[in-house]
C-alpha atoms as a PDB file:
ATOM      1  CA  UNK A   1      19.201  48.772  64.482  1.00  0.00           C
ATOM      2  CA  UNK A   2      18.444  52.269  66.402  1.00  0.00           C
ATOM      3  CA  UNK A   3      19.192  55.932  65.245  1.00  0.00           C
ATOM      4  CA  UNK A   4      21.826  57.687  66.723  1.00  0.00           C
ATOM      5  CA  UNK A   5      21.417  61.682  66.538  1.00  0.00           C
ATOM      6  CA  UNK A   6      23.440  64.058  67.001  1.00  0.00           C
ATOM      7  CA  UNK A   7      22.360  65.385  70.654  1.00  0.00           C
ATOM      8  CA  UNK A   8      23.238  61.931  71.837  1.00  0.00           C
ATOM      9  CA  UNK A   9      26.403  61.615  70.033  1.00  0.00           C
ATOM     10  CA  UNK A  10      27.522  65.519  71.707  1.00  0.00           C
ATOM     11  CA  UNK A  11      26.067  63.529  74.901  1.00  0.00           C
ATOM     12  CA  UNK A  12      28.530  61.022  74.771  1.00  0.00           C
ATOM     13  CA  UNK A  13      31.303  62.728  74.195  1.00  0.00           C
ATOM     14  CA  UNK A  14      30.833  65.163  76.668  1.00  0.00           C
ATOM     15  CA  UNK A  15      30.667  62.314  79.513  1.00  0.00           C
ATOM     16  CA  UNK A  16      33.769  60.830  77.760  1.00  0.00           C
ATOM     17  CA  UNK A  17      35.819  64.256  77.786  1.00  0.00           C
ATOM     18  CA  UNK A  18      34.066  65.291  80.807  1.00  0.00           C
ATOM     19  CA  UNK A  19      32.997  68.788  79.405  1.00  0.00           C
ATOM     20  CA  UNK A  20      30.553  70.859  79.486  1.00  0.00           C
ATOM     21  CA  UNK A  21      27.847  69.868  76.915  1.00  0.00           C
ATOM     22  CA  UNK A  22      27.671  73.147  75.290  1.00  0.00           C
ATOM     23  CA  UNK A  23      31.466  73.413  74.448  1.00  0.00           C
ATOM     24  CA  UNK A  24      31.071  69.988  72.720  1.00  0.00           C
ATOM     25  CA  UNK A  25      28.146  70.785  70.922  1.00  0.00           C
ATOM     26  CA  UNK A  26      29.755  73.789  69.618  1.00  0.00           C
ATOM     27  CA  UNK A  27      32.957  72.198  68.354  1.00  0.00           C
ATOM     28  CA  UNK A  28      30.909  69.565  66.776  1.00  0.00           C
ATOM     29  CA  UNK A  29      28.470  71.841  65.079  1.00  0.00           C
ATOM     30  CA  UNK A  30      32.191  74.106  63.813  1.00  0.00           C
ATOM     31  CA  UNK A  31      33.328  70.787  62.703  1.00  0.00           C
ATOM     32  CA  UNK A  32      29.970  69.514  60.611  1.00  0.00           C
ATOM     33  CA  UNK A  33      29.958  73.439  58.997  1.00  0.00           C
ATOM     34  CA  UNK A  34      33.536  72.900  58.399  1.00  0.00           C
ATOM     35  CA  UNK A  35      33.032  69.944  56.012  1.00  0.00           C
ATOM     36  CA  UNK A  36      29.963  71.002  54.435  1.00  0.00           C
ATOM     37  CA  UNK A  37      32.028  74.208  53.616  1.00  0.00           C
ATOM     38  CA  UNK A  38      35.028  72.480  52.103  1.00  0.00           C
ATOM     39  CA  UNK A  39      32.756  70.124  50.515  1.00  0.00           C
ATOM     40  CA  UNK A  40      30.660  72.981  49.161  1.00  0.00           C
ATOM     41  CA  UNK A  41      34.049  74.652  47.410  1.00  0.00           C
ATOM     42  CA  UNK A  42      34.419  71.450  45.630  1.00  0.00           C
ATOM     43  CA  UNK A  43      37.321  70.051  48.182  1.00  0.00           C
ATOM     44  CA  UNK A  44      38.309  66.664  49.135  1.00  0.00           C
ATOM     45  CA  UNK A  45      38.325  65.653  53.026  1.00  0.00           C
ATOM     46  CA  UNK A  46      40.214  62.838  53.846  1.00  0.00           C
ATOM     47  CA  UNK A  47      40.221  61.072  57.445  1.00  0.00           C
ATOM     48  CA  UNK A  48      42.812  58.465  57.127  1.00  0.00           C
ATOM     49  CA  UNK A  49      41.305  54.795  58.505  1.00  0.00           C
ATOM     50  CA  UNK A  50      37.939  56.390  58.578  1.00  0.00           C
ATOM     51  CA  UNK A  51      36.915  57.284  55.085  1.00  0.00           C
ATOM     52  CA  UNK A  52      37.120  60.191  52.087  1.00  0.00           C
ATOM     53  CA  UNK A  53      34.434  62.588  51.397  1.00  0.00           C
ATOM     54  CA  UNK A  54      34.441  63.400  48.086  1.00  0.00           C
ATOM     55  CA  UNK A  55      31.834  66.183  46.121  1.00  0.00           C
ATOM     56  CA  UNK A  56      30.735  65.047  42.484  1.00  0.00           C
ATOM     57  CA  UNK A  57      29.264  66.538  40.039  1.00  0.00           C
ATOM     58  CA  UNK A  58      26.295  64.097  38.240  1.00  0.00           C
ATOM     59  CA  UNK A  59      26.021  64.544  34.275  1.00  0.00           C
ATOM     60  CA  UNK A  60      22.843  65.949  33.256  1.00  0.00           C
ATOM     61  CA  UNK A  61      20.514  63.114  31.949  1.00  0.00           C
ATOM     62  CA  UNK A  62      17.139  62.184  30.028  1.00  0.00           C
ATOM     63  CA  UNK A  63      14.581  59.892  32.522  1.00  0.00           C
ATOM     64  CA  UNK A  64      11.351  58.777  31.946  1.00  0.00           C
ATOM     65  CA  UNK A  65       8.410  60.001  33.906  1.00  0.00           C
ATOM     66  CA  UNK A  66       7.382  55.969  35.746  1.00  0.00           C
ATOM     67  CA  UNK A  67       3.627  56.878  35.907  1.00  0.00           C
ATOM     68  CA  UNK A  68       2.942  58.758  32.089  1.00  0.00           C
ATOM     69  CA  UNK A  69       5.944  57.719  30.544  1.00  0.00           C
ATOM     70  CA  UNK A  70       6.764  60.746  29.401  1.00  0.00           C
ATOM     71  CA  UNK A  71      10.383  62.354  28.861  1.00  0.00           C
ATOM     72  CA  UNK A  72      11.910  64.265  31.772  1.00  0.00           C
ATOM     73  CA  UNK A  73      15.384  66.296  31.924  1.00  0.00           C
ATOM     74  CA  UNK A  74      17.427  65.504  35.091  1.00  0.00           C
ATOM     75  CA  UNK A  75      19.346  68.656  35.423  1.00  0.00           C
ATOM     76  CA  UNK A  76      23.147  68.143  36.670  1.00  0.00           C
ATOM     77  CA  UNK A  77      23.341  67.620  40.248  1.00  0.00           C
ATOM     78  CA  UNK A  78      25.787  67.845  42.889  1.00  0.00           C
ATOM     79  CA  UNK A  79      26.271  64.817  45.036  1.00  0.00           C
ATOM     80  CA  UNK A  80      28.856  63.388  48.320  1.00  0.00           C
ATOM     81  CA  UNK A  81      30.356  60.955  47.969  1.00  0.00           C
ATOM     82  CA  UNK A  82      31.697  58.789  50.809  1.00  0.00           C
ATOM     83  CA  UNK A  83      34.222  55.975  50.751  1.00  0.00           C
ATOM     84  CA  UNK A  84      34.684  53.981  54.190  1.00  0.00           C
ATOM     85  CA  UNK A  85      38.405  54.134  55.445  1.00  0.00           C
ATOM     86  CA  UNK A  86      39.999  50.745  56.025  1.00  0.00           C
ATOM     87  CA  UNK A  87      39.878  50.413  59.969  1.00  0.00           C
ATOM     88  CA  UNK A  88      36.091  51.223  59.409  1.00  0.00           C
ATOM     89  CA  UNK A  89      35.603  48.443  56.891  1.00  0.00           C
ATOM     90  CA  UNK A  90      37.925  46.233  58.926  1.00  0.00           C
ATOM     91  CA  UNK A  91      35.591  47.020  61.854  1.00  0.00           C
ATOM     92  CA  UNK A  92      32.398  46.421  60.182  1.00  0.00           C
ATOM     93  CA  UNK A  93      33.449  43.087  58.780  1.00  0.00           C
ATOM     94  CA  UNK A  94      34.376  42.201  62.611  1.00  0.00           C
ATOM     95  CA  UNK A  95      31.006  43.208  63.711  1.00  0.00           C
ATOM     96  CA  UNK A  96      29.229  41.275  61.278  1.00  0.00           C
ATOM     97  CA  UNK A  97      31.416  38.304  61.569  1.00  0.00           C
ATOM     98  CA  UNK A  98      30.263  38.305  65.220  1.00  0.00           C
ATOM     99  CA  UNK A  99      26.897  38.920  64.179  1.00  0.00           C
ATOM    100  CA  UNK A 100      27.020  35.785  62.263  1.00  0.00           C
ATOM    101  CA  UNK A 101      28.615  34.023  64.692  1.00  0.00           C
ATOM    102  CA  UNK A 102      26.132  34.635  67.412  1.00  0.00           C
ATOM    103  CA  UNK A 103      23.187  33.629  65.202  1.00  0.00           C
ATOM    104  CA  UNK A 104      25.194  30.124  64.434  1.00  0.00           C
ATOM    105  CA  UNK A 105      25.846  31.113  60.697  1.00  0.00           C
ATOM    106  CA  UNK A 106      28.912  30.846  58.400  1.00  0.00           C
ATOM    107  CA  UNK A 107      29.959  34.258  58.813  1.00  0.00           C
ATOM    108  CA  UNK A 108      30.595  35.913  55.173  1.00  0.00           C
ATOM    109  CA  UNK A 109      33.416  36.294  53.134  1.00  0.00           C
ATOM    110  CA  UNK A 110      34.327  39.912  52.627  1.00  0.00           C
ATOM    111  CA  UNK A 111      35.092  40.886  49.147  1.00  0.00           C
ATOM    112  CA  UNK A 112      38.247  40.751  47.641  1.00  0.00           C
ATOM    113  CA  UNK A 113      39.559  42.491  44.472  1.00  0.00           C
ATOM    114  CA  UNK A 114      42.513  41.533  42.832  1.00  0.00           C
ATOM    115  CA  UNK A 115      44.973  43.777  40.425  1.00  0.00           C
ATOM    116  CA  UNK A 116      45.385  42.894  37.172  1.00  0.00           C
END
């Protein structure tokens, strides 16, 4: 598994809209400040099929210090939180269905939930 940044991802799209690589890398940069700037106001982006970016807010909390055991308050934190839109999960399930497949493996059963 390999690391896709950013430069390469503006790379590719620029070959795929055939524009200049500076006009992509601008709207992508606009977009990326755009959602940290809702996020950062406390607001909810959804992308339907892709997923929901969500900002919460984690309680403040007593932990214990691993190495002299000692008592340590967590203050309350901010946190993202992402939840994968369905034609994502659908597509990931694919890909490791034919993951499976190629290595000659039962490919995995995803999860279901059911309402009660």
């Amino acid at each position: 598994m390999s690391t896709i940044t950013k430069k390469e991802l503006i790379d590719r799209i620029a070959e795929n809209v055939n524009d200049r690589r500076v006009q992509v890398k601008k709207v992508v940069q606009l977009f990326l400040d755009e959602i940290i700037s809702e996020l950062a106001k406390g607001n909810r982006l959804e992308f339907r099929d892709f997923g929901v970016f969500e900002c919460k807010v984690r309680k403040a909390r007593k932990a214990q210090n691993p190495k002299t055991l000692a008592p340590v308050a967590v203050p309350e934190k901010r946190t993202v939180k992402f939840k994968v839109g369905r034609l994502m999960k659908q597509q990931l399930v694919d890909l490791a269905a034919a993951h499976a497949k190629a290595k000659g493996e039962a490919p995995a059963q995803p999860a279901t939930t059911t309402a009660s």
